[in-house]
C-alpha atoms as a PDB file:
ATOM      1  CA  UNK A   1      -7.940  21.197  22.538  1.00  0.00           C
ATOM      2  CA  UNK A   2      -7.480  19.973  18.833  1.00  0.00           C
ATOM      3  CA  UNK A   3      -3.642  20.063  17.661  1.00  0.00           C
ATOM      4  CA  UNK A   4      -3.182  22.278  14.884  1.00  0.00           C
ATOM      5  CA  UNK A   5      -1.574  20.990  11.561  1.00  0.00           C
ATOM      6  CA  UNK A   6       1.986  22.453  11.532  1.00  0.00           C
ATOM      7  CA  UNK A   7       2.944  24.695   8.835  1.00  0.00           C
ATOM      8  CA  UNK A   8       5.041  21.892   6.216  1.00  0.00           C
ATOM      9  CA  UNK A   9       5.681  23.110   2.688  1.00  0.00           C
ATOM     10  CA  UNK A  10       5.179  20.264   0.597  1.00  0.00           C
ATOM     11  CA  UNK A  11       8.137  21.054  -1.424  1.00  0.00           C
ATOM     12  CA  UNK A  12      11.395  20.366   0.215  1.00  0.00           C
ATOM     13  CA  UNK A  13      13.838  22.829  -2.188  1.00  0.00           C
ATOM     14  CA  UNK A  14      13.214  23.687  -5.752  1.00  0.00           C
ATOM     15  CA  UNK A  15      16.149  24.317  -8.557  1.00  0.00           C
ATOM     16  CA  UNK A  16      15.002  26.106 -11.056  1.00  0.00           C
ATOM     17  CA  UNK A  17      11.489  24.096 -12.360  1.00  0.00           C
ATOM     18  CA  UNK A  18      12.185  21.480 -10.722  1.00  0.00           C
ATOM     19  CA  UNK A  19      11.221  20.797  -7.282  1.00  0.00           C
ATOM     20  CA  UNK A  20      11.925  18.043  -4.654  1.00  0.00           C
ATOM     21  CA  UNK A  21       8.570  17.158  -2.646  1.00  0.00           C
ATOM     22  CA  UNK A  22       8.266  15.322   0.873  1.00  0.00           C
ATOM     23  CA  UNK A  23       5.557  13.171  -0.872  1.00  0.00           C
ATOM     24  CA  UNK A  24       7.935  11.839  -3.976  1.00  0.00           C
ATOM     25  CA  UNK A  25      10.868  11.802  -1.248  1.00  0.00           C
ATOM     26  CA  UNK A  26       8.538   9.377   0.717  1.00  0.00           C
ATOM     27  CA  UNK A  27       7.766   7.123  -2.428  1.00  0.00           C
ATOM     28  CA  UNK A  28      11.891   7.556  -2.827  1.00  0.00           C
ATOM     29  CA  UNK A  29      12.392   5.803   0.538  1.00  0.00           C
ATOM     30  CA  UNK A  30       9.977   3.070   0.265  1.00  0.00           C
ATOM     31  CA  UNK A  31      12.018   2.403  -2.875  1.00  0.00           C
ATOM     32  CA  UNK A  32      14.896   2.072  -1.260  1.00  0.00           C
ATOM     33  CA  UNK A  33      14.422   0.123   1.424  1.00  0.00           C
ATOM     34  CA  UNK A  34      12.931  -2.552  -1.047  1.00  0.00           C
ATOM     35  CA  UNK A  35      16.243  -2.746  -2.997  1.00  0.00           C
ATOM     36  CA  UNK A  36      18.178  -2.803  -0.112  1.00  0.00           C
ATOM     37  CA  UNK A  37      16.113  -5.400   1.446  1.00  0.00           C
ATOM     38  CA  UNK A  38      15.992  -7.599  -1.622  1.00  0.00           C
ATOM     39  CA  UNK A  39      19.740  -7.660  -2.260  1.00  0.00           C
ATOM     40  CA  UNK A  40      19.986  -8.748   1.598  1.00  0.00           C
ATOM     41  CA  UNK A  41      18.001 -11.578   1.298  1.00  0.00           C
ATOM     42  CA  UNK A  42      19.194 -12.403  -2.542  1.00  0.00           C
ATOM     43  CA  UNK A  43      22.602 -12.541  -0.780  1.00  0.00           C
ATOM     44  CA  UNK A  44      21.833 -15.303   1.115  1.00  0.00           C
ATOM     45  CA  UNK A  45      23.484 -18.396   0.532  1.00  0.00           C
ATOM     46  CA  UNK A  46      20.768 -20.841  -1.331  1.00  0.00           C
ATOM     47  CA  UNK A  47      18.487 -18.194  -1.807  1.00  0.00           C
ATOM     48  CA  UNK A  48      17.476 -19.064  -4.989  1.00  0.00           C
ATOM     49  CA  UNK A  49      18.181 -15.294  -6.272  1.00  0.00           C
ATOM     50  CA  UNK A  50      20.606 -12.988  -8.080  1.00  0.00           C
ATOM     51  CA  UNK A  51      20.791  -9.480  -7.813  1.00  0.00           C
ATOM     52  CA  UNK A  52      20.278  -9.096 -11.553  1.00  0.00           C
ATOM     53  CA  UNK A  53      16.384 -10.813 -10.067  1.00  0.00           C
ATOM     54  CA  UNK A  54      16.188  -8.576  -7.937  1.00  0.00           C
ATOM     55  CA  UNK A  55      16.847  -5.231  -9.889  1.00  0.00           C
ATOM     56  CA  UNK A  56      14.176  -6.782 -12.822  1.00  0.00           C
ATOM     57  CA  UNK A  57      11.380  -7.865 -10.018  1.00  0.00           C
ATOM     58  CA  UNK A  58      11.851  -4.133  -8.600  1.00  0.00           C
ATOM     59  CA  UNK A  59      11.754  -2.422 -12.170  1.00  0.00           C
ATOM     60  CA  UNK A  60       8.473  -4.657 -12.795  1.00  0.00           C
ATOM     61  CA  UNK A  61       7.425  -4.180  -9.579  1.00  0.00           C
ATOM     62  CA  UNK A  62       7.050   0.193  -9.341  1.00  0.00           C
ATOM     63  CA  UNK A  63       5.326  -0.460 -12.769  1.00  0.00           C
ATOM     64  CA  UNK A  64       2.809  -2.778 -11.011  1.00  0.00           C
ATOM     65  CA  UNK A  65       2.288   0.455  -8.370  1.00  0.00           C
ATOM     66  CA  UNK A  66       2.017   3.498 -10.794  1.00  0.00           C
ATOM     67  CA  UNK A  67       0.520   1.676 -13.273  1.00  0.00           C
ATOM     68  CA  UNK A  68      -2.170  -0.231 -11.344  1.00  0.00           C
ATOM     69  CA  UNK A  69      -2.436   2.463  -8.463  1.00  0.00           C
ATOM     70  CA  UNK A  70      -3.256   5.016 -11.242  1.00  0.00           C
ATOM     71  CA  UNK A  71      -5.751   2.820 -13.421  1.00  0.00           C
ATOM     72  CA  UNK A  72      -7.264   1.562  -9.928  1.00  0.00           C
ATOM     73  CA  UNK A  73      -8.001   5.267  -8.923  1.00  0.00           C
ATOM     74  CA  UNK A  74      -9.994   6.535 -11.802  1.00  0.00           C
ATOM     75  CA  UNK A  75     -11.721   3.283 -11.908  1.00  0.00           C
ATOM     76  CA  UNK A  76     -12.489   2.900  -8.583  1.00  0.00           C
ATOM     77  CA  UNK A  77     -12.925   6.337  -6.958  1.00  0.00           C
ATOM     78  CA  UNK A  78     -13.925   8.417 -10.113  1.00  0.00           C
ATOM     79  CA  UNK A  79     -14.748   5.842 -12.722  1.00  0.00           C
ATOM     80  CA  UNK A  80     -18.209   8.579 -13.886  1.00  0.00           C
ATOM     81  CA  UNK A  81     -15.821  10.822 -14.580  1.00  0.00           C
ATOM     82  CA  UNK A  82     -13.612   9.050 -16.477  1.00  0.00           C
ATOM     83  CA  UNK A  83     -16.763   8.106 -18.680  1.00  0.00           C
ATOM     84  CA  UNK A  84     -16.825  11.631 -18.980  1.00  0.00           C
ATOM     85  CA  UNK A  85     -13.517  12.113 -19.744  1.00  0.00           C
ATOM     86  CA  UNK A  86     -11.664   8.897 -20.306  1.00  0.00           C
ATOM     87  CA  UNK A  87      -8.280  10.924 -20.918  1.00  0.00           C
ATOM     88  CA  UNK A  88      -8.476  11.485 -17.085  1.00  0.00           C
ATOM     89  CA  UNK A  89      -6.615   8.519 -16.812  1.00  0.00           C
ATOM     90  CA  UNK A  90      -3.693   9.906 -18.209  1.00  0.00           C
ATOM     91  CA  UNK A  91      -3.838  13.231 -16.434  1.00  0.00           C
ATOM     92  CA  UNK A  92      -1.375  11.854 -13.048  1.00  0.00           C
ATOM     93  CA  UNK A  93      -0.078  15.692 -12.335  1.00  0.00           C
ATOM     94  CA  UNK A  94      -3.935  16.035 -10.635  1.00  0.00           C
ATOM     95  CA  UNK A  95      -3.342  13.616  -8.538  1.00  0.00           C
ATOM     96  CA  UNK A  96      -4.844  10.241  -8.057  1.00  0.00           C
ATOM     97  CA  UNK A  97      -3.472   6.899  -6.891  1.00  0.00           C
ATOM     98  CA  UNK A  98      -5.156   3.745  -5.595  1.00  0.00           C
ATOM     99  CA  UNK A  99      -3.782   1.206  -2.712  1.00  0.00           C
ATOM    100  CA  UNK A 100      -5.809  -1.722  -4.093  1.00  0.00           C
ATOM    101  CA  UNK A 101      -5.638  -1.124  -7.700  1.00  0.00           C
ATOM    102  CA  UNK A 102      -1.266  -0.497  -7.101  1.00  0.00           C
ATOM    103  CA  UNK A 103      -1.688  -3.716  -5.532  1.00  0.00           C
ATOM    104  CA  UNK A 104      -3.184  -5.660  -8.239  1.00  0.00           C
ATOM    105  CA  UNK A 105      -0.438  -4.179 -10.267  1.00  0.00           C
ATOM    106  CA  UNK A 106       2.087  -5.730  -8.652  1.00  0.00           C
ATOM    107  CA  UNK A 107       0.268  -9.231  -8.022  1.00  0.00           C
ATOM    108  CA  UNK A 108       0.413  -8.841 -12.484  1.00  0.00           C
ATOM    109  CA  UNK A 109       3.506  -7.861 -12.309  1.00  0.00           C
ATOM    110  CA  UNK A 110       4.420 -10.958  -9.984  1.00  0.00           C
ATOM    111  CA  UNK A 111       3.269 -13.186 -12.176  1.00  0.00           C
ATOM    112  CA  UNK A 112       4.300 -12.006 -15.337  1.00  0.00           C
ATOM    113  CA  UNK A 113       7.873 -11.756 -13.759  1.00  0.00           C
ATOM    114  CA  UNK A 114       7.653 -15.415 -12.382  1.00  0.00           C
ATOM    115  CA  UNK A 115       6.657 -16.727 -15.562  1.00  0.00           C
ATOM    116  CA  UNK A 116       9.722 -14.948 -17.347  1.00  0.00           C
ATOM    117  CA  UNK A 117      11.971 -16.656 -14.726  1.00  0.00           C
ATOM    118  CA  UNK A 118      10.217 -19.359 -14.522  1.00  0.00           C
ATOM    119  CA  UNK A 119       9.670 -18.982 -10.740  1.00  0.00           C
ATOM    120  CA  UNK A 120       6.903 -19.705  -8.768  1.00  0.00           C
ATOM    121  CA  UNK A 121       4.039 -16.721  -8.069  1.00  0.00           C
ATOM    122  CA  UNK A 122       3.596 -18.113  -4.733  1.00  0.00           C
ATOM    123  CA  UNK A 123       7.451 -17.764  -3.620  1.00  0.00           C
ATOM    124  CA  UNK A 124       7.705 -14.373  -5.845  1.00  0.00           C
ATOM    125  CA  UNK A 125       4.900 -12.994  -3.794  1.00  0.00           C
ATOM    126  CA  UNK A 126       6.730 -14.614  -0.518  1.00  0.00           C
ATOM    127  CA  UNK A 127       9.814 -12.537  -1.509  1.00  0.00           C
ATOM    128  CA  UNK A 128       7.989  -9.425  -2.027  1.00  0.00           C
ATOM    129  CA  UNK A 129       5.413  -8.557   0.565  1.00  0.00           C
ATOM    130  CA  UNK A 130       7.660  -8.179   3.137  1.00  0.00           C
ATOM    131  CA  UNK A 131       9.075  -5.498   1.841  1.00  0.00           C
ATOM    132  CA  UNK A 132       5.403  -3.505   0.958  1.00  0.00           C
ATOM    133  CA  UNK A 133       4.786  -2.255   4.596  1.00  0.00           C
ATOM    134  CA  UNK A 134       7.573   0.218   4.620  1.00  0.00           C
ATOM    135  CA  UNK A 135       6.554   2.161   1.798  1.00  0.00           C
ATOM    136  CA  UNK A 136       3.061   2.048   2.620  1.00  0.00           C
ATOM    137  CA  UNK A 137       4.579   3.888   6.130  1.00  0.00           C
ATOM    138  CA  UNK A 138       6.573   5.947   4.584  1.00  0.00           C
ATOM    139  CA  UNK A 139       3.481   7.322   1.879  1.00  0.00           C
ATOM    140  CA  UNK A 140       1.087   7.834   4.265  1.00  0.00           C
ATOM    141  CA  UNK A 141       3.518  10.163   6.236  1.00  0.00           C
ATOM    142  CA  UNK A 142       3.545  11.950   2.972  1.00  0.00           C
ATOM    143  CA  UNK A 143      -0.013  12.438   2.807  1.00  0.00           C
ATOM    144  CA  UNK A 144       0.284  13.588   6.435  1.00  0.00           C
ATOM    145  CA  UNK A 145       2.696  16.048   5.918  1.00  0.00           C
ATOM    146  CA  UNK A 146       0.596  17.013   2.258  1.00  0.00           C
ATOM    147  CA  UNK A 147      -2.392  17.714   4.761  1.00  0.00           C
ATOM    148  CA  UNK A 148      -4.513  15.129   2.685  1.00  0.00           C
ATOM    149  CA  UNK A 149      -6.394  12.205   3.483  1.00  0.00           C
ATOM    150  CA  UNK A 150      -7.188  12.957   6.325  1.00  0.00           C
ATOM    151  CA  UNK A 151      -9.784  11.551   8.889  1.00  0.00           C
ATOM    152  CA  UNK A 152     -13.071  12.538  10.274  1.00  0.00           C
ATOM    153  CA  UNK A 153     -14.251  14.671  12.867  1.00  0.00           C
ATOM    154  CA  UNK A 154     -13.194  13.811  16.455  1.00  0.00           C
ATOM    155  CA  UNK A 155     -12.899  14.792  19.870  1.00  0.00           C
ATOM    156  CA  UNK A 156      -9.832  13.122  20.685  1.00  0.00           C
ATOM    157  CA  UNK A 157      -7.022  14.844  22.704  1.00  0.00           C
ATOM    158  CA  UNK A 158      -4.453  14.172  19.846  1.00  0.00           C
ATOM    159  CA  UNK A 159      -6.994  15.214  17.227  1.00  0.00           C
ATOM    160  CA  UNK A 160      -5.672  17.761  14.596  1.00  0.00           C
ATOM    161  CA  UNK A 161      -7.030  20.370  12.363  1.00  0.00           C
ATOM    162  CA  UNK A 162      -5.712  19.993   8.722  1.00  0.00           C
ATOM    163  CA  UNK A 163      -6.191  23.524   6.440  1.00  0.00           C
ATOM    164  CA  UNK A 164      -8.290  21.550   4.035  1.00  0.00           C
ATOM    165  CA  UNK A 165     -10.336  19.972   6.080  1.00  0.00           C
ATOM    166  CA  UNK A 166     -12.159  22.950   7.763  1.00  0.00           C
ATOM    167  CA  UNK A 167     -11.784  24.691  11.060  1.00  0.00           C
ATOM    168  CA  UNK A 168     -12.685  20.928  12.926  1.00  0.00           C
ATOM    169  CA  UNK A 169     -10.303  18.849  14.434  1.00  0.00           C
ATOM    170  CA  UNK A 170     -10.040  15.362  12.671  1.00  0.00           C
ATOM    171  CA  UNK A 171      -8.334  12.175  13.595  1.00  0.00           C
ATOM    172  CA  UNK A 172      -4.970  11.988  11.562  1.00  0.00           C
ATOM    173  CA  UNK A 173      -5.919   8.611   9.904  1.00  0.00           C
ATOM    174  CA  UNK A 174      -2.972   9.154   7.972  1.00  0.00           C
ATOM    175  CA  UNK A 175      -0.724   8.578  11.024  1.00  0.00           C
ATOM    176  CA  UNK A 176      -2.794   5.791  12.164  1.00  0.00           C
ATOM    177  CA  UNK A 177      -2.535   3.522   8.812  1.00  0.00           C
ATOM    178  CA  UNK A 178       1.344   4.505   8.949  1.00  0.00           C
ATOM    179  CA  UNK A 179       1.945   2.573  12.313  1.00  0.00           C
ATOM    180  CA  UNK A 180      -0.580  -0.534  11.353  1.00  0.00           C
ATOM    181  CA  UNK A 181      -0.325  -0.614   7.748  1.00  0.00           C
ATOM    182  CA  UNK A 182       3.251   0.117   7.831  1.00  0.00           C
ATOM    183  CA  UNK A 183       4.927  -0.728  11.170  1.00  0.00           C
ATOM    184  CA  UNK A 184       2.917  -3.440  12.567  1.00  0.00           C
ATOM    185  CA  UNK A 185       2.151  -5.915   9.644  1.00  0.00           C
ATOM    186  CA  UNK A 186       6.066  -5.403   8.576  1.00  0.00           C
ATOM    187  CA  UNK A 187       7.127  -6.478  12.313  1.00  0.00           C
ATOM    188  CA  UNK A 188       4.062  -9.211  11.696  1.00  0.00           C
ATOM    189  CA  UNK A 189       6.103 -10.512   8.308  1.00  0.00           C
ATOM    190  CA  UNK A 190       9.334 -10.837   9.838  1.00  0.00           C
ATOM    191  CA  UNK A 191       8.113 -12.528  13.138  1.00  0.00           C
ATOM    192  CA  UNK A 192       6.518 -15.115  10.894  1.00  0.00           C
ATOM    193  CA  UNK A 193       8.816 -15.480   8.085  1.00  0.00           C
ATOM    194  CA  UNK A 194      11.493 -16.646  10.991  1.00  0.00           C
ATOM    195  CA  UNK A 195      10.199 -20.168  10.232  1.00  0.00           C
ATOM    196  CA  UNK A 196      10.318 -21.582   7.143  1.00  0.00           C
ATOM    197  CA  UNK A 197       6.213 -21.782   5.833  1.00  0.00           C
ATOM    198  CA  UNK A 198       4.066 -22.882   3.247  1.00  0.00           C
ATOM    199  CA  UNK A 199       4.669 -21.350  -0.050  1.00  0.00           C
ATOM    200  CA  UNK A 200       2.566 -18.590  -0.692  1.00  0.00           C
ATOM    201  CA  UNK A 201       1.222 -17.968   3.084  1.00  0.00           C
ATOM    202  CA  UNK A 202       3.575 -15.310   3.590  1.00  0.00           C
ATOM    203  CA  UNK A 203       1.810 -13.575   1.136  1.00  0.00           C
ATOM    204  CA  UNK A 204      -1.654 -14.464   2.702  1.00  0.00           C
ATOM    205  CA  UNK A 205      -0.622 -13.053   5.458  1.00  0.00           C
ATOM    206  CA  UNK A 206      -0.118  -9.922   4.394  1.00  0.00           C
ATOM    207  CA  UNK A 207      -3.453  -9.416   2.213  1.00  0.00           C
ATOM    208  CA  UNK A 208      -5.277 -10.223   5.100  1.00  0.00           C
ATOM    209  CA  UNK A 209      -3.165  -8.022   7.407  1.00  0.00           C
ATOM    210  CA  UNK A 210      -3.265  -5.325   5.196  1.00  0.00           C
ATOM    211  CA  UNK A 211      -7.046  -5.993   4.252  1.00  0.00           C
ATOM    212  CA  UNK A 212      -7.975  -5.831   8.335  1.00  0.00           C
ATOM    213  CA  UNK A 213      -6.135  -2.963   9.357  1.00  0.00           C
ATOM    214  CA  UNK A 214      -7.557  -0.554   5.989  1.00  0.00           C
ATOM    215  CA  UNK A 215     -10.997  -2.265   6.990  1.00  0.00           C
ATOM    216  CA  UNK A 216     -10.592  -1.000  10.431  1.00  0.00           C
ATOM    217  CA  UNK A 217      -8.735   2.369  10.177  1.00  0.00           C
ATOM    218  CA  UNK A 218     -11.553   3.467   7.441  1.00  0.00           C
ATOM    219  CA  UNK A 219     -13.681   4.182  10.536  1.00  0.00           C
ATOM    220  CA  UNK A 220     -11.504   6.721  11.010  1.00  0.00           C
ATOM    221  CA  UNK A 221     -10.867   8.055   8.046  1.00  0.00           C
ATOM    222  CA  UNK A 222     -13.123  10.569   6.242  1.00  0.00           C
ATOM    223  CA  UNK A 223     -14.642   8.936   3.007  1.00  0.00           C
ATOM    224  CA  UNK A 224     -14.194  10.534  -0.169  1.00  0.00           C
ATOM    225  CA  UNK A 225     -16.700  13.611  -0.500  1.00  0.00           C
ATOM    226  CA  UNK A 226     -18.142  12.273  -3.844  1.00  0.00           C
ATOM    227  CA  UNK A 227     -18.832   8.596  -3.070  1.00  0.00           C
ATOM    228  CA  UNK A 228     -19.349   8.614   0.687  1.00  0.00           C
ATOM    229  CA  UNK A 229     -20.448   5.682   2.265  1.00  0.00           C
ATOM    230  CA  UNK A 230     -22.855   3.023   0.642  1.00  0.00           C
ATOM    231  CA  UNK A 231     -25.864   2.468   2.152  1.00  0.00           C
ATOM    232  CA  UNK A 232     -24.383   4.524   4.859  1.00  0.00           C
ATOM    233  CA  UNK A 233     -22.744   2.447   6.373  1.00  0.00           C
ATOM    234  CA  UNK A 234     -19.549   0.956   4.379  1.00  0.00           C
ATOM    235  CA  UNK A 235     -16.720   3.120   2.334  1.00  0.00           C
ATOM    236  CA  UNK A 236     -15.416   2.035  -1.049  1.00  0.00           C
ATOM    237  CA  UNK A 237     -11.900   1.378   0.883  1.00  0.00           C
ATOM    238  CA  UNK A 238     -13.782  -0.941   3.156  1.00  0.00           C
ATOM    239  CA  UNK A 239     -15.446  -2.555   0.392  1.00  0.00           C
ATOM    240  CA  UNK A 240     -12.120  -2.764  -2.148  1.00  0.00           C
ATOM    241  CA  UNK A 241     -10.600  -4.646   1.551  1.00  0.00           C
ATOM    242  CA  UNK A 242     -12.844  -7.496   1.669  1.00  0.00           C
ATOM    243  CA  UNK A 243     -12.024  -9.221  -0.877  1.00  0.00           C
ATOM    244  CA  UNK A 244      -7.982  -8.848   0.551  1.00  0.00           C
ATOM    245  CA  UNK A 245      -9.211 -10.338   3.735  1.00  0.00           C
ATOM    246  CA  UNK A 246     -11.263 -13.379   2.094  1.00  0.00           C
ATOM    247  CA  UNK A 247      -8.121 -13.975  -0.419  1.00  0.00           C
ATOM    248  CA  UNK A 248      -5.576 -13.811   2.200  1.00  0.00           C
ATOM    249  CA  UNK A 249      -7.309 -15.973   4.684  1.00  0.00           C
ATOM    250  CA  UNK A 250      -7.940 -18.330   1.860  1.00  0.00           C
ATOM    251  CA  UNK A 251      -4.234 -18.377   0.827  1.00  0.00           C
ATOM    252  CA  UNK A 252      -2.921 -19.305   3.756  1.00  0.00           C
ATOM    253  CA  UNK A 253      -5.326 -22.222   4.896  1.00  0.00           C
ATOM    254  CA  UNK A 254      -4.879 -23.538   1.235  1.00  0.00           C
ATOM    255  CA  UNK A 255      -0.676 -23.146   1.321  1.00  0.00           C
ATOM    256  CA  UNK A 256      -0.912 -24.683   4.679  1.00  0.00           C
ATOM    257  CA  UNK A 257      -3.417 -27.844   3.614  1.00  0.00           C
ATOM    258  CA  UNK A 258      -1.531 -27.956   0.548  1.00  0.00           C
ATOM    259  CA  UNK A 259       1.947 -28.219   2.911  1.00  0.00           C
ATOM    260  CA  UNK A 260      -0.193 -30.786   5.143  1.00  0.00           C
ATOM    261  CA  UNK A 261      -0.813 -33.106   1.788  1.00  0.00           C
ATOM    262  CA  UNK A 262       2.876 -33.265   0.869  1.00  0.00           C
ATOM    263  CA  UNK A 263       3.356 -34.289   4.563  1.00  0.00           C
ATOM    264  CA  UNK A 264       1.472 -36.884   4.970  1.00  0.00           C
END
């Protein structure tokens, strides 16, 4: 009763060599709605930003992802092969990028940009995670559409059998961190941004919103064929999440102590 994966070329149209793909289209719209979303709140009167911020904390920002999602994949997903062949790193047309390592990216490129601004990290990161969710949406619908990523075997009425993942039906994982990585911890952000909080909880938040949905959701998702679960029990995305749930959590009960001291 498994659904079967529908037919989507990856590429979109080509001209000449060069071809448009849904996956780079996706990466294209999380882009987008960042800079748009940015100059709306930089627009704001005492907002305490220009747009010339904004287009510099964005430029800073994709480095943070490429840069830090790349290095965080061949270090933590194929590190013994990068022994083996350290120019790996450099090889991106094969593929290859890391949620948690993009994210430390842009938590160094936060702080490198707030010290050239002389902002503080706390309020950069405020500024910026609401805007995260939408892209993560929109690139996991990529990987949906590339047929990759996706979950494991399942009995589940809405279950779906990718062409690369064998003649089984799978749960489409992909789908499933779209609408709570994406969708729900972006309509989280803006519910609790409506009230003015404690520098830096914002931010909190969303580690450990992020960090608790990937936690979860890996128990859907099939772990990578050449690390597989330690001790059987645990996948490296579950692991790489735990320390985004203890960080977060810790954030926000420090920004909010630290709010309670000023108070008093």
């Amino acid at each position: 009763m498994a659904l079967q994966f529908p037919e989507i070329d990856p590429i979109i149209f080509s001209v000449g060599p060069l071809s448009v793909r849904w996956y780079g289209l996706m990466y294209l719209i999380g882009f987008a709605f960042a800079m748009w979303w940015a100059n709306k709140e930089a627009d704001k009167p005492n907002s305490g930003w220009t747009r010339e911020q904004v287009s510099d904390l964005l430029f800073y920002g994709m480095l943070g992802v490429i840069l830090g999602g790349r290095i965080g994949y061949v270090l933590f997903y194929n590190f013994s092969s990068f022994l083996s062949d350290p120019l790996m790193l450099f090889k991106v047309w094969e593929g290859g990028m890391s949620f948690h390592g993009g994210a430390l990216g842009v938590i160094t490129a936060i702080f490198i940009f707030a010290w050239r601004t002389n902002k503080s990290p706390l309020a950069v990161g405020d500024f910026v995670v609401p805007m995260v969710p939408v892209g993560l949406l929109a690139g996991r619908i990529g990987n949906f559409i590339n047929g990759e990523l996706w979950g494991r075997q399942t009995d589940v009425p809405w279950a779906v059998i990718f062409p690369s993942g064998g003649n089984v039906p799978r749960h489409p994982s992909q789908l499933y961190e779209a609408f709570f990585e994406g969708l729900v911890l972006f309509l989280i952000l803006v519910w609790y941004r409506k009230q003015p909080r404690p520098a830096g909880s914002i931010a909190g938040l969303f580690l450990l919103g992020y960090g608790v949905f990937r936690f979860a959701i890996e128990y859907f998702r099939q772990p990578d064929a050449h690390i597989g679960l330690h001790a059987g029990i645990i996948s490296q995305g579950q692991i790489l999440s735990l320390p985004m749930i203890i960080g977060g959590l810790g954030l926000m009960i420090w920004a909010h102590r630290r709010e309670a001291v000023k108070a008093a």
